[in-house]
C-alpha atoms as a PDB file:
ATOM      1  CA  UNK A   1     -11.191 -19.453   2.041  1.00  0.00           C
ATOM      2  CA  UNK A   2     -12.411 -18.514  -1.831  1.00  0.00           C
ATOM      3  CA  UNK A   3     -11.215 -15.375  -0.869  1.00  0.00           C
ATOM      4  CA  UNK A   4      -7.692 -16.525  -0.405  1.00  0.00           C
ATOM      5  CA  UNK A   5      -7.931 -19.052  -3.290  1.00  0.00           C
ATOM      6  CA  UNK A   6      -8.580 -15.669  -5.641  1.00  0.00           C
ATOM      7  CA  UNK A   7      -6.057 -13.485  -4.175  1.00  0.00           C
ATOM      8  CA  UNK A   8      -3.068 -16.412  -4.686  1.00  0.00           C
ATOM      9  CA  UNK A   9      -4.906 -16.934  -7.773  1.00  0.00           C
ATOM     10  CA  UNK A  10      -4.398 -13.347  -8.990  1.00  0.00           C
ATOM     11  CA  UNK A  11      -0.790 -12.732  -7.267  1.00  0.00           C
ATOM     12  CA  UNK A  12       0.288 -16.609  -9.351  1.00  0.00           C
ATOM     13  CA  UNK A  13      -1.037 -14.906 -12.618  1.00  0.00           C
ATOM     14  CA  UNK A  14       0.287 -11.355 -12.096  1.00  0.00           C
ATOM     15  CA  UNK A  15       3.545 -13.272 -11.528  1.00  0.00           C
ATOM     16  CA  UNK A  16       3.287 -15.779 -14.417  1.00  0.00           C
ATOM     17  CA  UNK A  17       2.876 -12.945 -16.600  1.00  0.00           C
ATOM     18  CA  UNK A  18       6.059 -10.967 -15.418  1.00  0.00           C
ATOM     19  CA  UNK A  19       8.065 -13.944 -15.594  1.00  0.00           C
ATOM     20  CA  UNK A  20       7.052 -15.124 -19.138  1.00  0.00           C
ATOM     21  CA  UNK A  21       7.352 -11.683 -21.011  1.00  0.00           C
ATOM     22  CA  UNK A  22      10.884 -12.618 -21.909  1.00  0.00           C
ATOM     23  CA  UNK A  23       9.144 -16.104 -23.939  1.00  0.00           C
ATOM     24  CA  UNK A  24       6.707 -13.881 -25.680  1.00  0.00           C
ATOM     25  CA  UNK A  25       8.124 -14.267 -29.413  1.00  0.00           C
ATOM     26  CA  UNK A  26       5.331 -11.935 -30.731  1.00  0.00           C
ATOM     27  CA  UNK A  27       3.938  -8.655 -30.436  1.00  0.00           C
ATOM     28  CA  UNK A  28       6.457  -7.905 -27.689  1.00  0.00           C
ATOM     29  CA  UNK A  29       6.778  -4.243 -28.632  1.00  0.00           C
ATOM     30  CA  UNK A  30       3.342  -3.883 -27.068  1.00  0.00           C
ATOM     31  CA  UNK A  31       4.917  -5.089 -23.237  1.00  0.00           C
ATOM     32  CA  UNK A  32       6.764  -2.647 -21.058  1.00  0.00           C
ATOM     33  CA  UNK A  33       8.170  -4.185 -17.285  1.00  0.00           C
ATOM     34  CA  UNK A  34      10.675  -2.886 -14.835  1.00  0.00           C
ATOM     35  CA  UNK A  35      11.783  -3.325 -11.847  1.00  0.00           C
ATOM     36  CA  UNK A  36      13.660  -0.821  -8.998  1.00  0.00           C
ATOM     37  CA  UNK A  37      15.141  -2.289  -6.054  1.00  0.00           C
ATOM     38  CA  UNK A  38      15.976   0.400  -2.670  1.00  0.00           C
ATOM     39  CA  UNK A  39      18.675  -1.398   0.088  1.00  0.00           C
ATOM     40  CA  UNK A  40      19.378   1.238   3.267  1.00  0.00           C
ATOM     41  CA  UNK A  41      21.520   0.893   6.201  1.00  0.00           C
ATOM     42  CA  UNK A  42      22.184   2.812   8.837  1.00  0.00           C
ATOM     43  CA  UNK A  43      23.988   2.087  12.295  1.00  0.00           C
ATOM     44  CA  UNK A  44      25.457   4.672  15.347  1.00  0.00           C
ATOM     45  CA  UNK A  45      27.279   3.339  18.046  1.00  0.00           C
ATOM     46  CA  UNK A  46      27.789   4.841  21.063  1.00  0.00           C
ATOM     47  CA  UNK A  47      30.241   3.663  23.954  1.00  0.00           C
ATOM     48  CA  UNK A  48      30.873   6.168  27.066  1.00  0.00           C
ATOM     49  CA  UNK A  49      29.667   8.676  24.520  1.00  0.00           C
ATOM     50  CA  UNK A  50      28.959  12.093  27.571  1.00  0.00           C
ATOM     51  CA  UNK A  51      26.843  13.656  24.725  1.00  0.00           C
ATOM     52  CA  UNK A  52      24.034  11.152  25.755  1.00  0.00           C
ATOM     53  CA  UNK A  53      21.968   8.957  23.257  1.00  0.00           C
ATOM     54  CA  UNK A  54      21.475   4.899  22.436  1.00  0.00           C
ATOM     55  CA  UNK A  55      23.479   2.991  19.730  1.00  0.00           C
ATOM     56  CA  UNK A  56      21.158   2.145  17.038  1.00  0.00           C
ATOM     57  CA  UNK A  57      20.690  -0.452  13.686  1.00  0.00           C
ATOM     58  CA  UNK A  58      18.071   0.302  11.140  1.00  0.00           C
ATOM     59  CA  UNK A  59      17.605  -1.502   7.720  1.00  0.00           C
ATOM     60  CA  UNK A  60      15.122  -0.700   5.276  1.00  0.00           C
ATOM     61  CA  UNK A  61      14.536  -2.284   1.600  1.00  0.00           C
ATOM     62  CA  UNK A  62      11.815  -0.897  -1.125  1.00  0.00           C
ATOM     63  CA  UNK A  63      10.784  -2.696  -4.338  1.00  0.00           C
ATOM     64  CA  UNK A  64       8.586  -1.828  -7.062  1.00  0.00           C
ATOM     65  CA  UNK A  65       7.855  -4.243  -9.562  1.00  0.00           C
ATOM     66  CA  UNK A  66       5.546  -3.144 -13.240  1.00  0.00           C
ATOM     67  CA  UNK A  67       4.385  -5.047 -15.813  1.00  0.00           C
ATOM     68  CA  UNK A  68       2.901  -2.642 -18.991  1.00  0.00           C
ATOM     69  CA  UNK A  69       0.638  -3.602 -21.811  1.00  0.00           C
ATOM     70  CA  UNK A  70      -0.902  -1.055 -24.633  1.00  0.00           C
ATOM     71  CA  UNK A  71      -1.841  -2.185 -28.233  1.00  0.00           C
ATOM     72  CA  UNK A  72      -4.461   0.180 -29.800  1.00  0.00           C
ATOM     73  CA  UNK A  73      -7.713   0.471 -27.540  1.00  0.00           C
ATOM     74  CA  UNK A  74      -6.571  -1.968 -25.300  1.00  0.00           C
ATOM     75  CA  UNK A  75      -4.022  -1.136 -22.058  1.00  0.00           C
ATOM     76  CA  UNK A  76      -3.376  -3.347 -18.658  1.00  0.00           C
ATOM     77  CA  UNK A  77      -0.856  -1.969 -15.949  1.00  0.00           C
ATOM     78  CA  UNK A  78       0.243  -4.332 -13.282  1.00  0.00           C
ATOM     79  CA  UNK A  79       2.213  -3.512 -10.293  1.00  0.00           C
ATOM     80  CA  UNK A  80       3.961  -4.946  -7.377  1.00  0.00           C
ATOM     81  CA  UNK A  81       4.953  -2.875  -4.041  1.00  0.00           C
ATOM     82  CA  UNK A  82       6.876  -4.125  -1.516  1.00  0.00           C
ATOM     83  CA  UNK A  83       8.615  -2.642   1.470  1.00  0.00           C
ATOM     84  CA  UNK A  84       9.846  -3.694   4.910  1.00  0.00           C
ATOM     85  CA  UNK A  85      12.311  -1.736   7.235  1.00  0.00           C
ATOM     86  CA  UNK A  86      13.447  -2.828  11.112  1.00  0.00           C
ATOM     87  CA  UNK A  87      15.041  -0.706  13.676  1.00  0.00           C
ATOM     88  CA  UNK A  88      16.845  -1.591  16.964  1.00  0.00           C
ATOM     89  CA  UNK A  89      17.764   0.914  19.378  1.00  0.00           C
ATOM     90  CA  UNK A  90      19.765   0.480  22.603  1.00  0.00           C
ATOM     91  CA  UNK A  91      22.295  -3.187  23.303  1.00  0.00           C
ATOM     92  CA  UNK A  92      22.135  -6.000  21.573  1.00  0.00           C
ATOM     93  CA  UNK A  93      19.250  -7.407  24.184  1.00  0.00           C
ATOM     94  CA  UNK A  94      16.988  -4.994  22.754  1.00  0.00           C
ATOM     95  CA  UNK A  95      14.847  -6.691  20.076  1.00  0.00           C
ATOM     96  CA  UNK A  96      14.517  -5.269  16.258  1.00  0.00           C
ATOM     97  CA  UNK A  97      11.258  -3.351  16.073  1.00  0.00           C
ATOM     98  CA  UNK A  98       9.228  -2.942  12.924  1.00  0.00           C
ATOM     99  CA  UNK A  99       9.358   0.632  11.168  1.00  0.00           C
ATOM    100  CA  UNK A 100       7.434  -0.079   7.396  1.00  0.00           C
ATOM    101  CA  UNK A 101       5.801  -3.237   6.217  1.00  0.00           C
ATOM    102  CA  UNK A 102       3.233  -3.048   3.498  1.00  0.00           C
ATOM    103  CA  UNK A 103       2.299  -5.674   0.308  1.00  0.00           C
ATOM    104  CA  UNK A 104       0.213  -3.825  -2.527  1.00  0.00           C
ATOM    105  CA  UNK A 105      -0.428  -5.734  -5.525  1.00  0.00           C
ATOM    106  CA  UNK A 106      -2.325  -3.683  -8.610  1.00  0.00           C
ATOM    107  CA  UNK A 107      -3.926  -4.737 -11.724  1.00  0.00           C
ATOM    108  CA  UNK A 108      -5.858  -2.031 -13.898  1.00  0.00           C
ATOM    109  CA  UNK A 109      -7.142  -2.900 -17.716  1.00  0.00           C
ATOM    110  CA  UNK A 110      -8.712  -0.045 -19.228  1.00  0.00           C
ATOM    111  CA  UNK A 111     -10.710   0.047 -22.664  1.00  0.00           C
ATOM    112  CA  UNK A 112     -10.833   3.380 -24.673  1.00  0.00           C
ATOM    113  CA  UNK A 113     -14.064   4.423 -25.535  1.00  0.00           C
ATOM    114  CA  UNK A 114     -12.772   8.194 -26.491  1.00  0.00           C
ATOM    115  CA  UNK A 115      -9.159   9.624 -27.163  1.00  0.00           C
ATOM    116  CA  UNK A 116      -8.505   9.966 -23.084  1.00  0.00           C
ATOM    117  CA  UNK A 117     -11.750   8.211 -21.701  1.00  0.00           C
ATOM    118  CA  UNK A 118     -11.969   4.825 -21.155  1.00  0.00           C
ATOM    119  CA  UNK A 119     -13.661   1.678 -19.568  1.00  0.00           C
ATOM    120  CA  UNK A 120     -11.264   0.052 -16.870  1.00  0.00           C
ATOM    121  CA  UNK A 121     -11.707  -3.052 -14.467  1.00  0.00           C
ATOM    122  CA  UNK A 122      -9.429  -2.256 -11.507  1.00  0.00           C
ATOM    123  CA  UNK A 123      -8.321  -4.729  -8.581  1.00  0.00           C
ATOM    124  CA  UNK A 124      -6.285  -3.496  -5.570  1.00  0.00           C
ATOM    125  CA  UNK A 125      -5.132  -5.438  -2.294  1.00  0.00           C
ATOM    126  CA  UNK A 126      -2.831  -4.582   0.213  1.00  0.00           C
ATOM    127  CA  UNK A 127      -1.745  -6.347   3.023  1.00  0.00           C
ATOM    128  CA  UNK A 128       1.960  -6.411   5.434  1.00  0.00           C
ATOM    129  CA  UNK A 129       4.839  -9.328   6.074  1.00  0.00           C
ATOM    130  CA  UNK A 130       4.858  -8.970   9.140  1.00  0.00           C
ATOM    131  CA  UNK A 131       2.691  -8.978  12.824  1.00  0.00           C
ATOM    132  CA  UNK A 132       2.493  -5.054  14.058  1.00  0.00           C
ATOM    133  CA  UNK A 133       2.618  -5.107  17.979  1.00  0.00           C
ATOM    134  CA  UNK A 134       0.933  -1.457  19.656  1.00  0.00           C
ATOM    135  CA  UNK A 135       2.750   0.422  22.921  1.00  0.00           C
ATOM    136  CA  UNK A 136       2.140  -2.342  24.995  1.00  0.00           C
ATOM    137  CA  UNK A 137       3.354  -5.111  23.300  1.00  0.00           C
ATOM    138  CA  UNK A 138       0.046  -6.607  22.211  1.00  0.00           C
ATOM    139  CA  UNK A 139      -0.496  -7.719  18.473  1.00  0.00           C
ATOM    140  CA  UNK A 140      -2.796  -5.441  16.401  1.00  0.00           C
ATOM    141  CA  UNK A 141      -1.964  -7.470  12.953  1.00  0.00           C
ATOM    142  CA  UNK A 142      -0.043  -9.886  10.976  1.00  0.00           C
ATOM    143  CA  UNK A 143      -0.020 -10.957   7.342  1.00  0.00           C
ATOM    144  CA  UNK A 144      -3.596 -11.130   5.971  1.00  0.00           C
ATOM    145  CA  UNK A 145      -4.889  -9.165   9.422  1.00  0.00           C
ATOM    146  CA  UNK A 146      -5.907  -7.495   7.828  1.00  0.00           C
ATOM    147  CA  UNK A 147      -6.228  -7.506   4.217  1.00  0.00           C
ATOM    148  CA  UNK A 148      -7.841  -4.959   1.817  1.00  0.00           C
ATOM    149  CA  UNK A 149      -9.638  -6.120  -1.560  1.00  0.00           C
ATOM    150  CA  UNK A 150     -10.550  -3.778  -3.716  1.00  0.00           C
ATOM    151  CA  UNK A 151     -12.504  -4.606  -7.027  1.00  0.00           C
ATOM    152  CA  UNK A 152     -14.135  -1.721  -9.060  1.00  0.00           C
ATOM    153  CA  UNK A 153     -15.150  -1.329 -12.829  1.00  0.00           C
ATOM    154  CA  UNK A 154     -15.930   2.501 -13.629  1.00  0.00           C
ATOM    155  CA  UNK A 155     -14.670   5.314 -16.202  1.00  0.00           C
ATOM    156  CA  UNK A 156     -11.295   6.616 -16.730  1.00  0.00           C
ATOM    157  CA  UNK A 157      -9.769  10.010 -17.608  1.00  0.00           C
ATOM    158  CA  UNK A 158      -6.282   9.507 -18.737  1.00  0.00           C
ATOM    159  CA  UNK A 159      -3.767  12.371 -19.410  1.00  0.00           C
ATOM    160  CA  UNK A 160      -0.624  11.200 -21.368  1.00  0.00           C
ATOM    161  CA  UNK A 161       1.735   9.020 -18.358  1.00  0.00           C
ATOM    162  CA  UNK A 162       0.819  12.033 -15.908  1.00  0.00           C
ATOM    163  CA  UNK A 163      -2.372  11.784 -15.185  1.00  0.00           C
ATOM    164  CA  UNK A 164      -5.164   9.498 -14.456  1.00  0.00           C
ATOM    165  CA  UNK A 165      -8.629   9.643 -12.759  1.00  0.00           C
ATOM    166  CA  UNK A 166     -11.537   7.065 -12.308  1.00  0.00           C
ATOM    167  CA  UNK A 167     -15.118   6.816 -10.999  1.00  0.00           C
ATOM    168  CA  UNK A 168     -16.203   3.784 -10.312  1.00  0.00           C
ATOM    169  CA  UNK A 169     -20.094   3.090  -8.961  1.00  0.00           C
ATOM    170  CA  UNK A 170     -19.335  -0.640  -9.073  1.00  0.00           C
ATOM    171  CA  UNK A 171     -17.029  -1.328  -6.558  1.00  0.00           C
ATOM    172  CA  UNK A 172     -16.641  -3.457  -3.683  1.00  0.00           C
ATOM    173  CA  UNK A 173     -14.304  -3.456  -0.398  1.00  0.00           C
ATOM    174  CA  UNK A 174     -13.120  -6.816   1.248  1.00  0.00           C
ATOM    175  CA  UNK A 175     -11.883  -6.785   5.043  1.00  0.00           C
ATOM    176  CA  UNK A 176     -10.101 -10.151   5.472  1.00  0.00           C
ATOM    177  CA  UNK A 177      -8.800 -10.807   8.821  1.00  0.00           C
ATOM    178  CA  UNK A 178      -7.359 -14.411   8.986  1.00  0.00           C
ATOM    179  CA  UNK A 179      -6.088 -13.623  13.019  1.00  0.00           C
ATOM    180  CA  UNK A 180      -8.776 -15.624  15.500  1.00  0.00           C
ATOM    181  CA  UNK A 181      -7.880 -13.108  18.246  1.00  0.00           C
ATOM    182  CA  UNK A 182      -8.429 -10.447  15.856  1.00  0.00           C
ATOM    183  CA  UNK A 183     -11.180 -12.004  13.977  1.00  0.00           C
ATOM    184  CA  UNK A 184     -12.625 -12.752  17.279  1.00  0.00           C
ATOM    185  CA  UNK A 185     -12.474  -9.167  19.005  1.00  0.00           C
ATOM    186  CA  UNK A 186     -13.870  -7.880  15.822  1.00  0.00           C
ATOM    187  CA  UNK A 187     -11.379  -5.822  14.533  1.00  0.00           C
ATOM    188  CA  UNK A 188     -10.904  -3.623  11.228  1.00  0.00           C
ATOM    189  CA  UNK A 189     -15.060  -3.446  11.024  1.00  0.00           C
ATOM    190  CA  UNK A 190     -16.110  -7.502  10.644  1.00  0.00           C
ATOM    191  CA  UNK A 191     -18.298  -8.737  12.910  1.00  0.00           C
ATOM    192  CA  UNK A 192     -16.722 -11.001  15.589  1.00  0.00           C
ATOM    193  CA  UNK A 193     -15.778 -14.252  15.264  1.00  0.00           C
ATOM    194  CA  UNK A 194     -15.907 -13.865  11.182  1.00  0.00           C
ATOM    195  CA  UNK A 195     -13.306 -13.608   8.796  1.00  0.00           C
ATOM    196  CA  UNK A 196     -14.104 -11.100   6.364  1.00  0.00           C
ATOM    197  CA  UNK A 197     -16.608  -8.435   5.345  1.00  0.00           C
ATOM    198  CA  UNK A 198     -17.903  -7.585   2.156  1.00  0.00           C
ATOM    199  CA  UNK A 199     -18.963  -3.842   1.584  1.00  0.00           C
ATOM    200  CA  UNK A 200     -20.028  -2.699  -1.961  1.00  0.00           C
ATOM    201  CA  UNK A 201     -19.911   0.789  -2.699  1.00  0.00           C
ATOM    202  CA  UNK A 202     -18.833   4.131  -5.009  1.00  0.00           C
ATOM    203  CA  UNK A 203     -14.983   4.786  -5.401  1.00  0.00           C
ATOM    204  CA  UNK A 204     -12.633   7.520  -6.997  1.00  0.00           C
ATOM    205  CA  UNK A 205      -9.130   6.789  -7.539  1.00  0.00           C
ATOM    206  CA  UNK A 206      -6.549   9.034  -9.082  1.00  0.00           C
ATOM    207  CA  UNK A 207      -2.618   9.296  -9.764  1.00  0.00           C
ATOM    208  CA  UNK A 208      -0.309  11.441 -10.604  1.00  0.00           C
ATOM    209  CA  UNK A 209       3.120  10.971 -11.935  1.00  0.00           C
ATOM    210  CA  UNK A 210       5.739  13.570 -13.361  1.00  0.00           C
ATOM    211  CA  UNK A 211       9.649  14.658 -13.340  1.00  0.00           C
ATOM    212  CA  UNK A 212       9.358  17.995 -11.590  1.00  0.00           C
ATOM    213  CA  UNK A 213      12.994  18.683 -12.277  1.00  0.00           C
ATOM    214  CA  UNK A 214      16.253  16.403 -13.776  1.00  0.00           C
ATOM    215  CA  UNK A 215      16.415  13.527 -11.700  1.00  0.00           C
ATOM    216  CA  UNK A 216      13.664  14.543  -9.376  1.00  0.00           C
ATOM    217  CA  UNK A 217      10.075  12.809  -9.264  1.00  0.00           C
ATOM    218  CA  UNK A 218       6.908  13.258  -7.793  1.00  0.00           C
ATOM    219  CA  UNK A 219       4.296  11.020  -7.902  1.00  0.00           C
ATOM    220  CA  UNK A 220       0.746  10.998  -5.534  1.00  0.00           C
ATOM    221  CA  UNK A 221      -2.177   8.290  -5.355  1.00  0.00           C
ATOM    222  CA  UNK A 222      -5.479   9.147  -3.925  1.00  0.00           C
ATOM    223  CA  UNK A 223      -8.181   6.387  -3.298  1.00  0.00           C
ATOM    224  CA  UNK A 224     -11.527   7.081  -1.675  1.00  0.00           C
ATOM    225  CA  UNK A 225     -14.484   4.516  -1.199  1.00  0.00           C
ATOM    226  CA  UNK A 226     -18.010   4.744   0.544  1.00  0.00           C
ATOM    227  CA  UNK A 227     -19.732   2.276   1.316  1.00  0.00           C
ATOM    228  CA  UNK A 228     -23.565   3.019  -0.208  1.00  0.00           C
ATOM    229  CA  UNK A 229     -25.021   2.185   3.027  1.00  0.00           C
ATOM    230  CA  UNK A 230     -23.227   4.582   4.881  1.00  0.00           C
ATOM    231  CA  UNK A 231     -22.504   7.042   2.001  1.00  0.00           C
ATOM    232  CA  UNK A 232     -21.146  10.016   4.656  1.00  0.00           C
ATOM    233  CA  UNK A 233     -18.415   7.884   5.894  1.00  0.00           C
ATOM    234  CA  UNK A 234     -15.598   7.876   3.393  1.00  0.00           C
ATOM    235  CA  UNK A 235     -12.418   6.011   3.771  1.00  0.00           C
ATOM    236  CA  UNK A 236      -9.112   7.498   2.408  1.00  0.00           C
ATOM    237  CA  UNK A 237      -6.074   6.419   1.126  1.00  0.00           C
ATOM    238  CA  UNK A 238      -3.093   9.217  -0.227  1.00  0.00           C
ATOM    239  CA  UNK A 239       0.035   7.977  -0.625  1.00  0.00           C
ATOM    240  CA  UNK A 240       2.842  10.767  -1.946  1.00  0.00           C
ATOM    241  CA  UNK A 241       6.547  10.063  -2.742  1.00  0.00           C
ATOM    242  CA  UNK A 242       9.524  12.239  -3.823  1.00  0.00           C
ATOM    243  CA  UNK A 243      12.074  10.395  -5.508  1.00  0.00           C
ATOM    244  CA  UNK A 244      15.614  11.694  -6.024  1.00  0.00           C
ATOM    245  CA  UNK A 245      18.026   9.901  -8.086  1.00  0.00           C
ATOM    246  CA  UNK A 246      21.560  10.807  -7.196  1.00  0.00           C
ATOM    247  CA  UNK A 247      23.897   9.078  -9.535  1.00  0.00           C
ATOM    248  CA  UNK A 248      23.548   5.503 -10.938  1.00  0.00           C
ATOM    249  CA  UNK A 249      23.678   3.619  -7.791  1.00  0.00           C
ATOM    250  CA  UNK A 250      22.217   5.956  -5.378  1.00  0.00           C
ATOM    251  CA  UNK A 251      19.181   7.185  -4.615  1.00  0.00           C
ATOM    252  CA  UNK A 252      16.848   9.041  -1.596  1.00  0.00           C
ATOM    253  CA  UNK A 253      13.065   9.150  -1.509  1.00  0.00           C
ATOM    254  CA  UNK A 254      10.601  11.067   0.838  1.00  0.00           C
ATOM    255  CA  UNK A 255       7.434   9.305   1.342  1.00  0.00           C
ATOM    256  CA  UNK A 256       4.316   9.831   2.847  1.00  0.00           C
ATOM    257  CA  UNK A 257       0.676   7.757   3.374  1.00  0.00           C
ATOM    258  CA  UNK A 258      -2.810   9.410   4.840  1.00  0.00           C
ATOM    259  CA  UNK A 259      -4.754   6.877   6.072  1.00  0.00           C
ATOM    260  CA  UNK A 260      -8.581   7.128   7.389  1.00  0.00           C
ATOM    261  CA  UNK A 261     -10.996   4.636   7.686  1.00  0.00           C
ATOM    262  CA  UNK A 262     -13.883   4.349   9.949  1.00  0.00           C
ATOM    263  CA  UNK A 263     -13.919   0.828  10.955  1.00  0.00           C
ATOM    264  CA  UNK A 264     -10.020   1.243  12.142  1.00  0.00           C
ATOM    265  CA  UNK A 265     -10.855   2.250  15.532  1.00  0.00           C
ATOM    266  CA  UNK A 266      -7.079   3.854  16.836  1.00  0.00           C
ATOM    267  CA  UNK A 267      -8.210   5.978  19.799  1.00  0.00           C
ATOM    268  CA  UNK A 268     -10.030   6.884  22.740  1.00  0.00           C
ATOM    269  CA  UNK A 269     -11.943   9.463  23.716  1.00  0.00           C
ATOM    270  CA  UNK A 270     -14.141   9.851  27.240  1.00  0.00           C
ATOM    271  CA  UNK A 271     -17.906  10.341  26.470  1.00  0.00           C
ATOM    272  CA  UNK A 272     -18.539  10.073  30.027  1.00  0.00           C
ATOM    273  CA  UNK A 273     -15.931  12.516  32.684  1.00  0.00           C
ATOM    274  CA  UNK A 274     -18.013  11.154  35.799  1.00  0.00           C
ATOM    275  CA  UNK A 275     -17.840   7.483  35.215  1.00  0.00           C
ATOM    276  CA  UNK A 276     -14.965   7.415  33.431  1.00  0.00           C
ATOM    277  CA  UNK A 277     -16.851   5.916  30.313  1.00  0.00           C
ATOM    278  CA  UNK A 278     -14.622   5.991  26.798  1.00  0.00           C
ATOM    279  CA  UNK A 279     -15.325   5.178  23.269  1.00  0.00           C
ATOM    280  CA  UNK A 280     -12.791   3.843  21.061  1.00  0.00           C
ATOM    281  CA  UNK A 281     -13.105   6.095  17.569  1.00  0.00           C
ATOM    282  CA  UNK A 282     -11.575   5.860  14.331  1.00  0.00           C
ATOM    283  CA  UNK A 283      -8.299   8.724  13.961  1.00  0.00           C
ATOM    284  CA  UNK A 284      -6.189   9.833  11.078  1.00  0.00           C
ATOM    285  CA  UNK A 285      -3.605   7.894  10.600  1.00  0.00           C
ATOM    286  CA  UNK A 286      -0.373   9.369   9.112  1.00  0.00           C
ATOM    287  CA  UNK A 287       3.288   7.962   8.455  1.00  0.00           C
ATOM    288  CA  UNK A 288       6.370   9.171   6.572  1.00  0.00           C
ATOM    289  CA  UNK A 289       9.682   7.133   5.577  1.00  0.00           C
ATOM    290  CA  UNK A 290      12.836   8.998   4.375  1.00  0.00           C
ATOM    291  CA  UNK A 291      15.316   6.410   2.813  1.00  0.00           C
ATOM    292  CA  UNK A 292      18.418   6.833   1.321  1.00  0.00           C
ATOM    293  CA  UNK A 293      20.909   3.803   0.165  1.00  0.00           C
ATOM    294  CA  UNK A 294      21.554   1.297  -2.940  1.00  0.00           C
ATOM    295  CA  UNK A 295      19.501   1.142  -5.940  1.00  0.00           C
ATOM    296  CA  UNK A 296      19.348  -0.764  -8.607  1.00  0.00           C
ATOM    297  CA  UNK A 297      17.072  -0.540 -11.592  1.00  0.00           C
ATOM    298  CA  UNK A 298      16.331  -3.111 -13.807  1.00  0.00           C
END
């Protein structure tokens, strides 16, 4: 439960601090915050149609929220990721099916030491809305099953906006699975029946950000972490996005996320032909969301 009191803690402050940038009366050149807001729709409907096929609704939304400090040696960059999107195929019997759902909250402060080196004190977690069912129907997760803490405090190579890289020997990786049937069957690495596990460890994190062409942007995060007692096993992170800005109101994106992680156990594999025997293993995950629709930057 102090897990959870520090994570609300940290989302109520991140959000405090958004909210009362507009109060600030000094120094307020020194803040930068945005805000972009994606809305997609999409429906086909089919009746008698000979070509074959299934009517179909999908909705999709995308939000990024940033909150920007820098005066002199001193920078913090906050952000706030959201995205959901829910699909229904067939009649109206059929029930809406879940297609994205992710929470990723951010807050890096950085120190400079030299003119692109600095000190920074990062803290990641992700989590989802939502509960994520598998083929057969069966829950696999819901909000805060799981849950991904990261904390590290390491040295950072920063390139103008474009380009930043960090190694961090201090870090540390929370599981937190709040599910009891998940909790209980052990999944995402803790050991059954608890709620969390704790792994310290070495991390590298790195971004990159830049307009390849007018109104076209690229932009590519790469987290990796290994855990120092099992320093051969590292899990990965890689998210990639292409976003294309088509006139004030519109917009498309491309995006991609490379997931692997050795606790995640996604398949199965037969160690054993004669008895049948399997062993469930950890796989590459891998997903990609094309969305085009409304947006609206603040």
């Amino acid at each position: 439960m102090k897990i959870i009191q520090s994570l609300l803690l940290v989302l109520f402050v991140a959000t405090t601090a958004f909210a009362q940038t507009d109060s600030i009366q000094s120094d307020t050149t020194y803040w930068h915050k945005g805000a972009v807001l994606n809305l997609n729709f999409s429906q086909v409907d089919l009746t008698n149609w000979n070509g074959g096929g299934q009517s179909s609704i999908s909705i999709g939304g995308l939000t990024n929220f940033n909150l920007k400090y820098a005066k002199g040696k001193n920078a913090w960059d906050n952000r706030l990721d959201m995205a959901y999107g829910l699909l229904r195929q067939g009649d109206g019997d059929n029930p809406f099916i879940k297609t994205d759902d992710n929470i990723i909250l951010a807050s890096r402060y950085s120190r400079q030491l030299k003119k692109r080196i600095f000190i920074s004190a990062i803290v990641d977690f992700r989590t989802q809305f939502d509960q994520g069912l598998d083929e057969e129907n069966e829950v696999i997760s819901r909000f805060m099953a799981p849950g991904f803490l990261l904390a590290n405090i390491g040295l950072t190579y920063r390139y103008k906006e474009i380009f930043t890289a960090t190694l961090s020997p201090l870090s540390s990786k929370t599981t937190i699975v709040t599910d009891d049937s998940l909790s209980n069957a052990g999944a995402y690495g803790v050991d059954a029946g608890d709620t969390y596990r704790f792994q310290a460890g070495v991390n590298f994190s790195s971004s990159f950000q830049k307009d390849l062409w007018e109104n076209v942007n690229l932009s590519t995060n790469l987290n990796l972490f290994s855990d120092y007692e099992k320093l051969g096993n590292i899990d990965i992170n890689w998210e990639t996005a292409l976003n294309f800005k088509i006139n004030e109101f519109l917009s498309a994106s491309y995006s991609t996320q490379l997931i692997y992680d050795d606790d995640i156990k996604s398949k199965e594999i037969i160690i054993n032909e004669a008895t049948g025997e399997t062993r469930s293993v950890a796989g590459i995950q891998f997903k990609s969301v094309m969305n085009i629709g409304l947006n609206i930057k603040i």
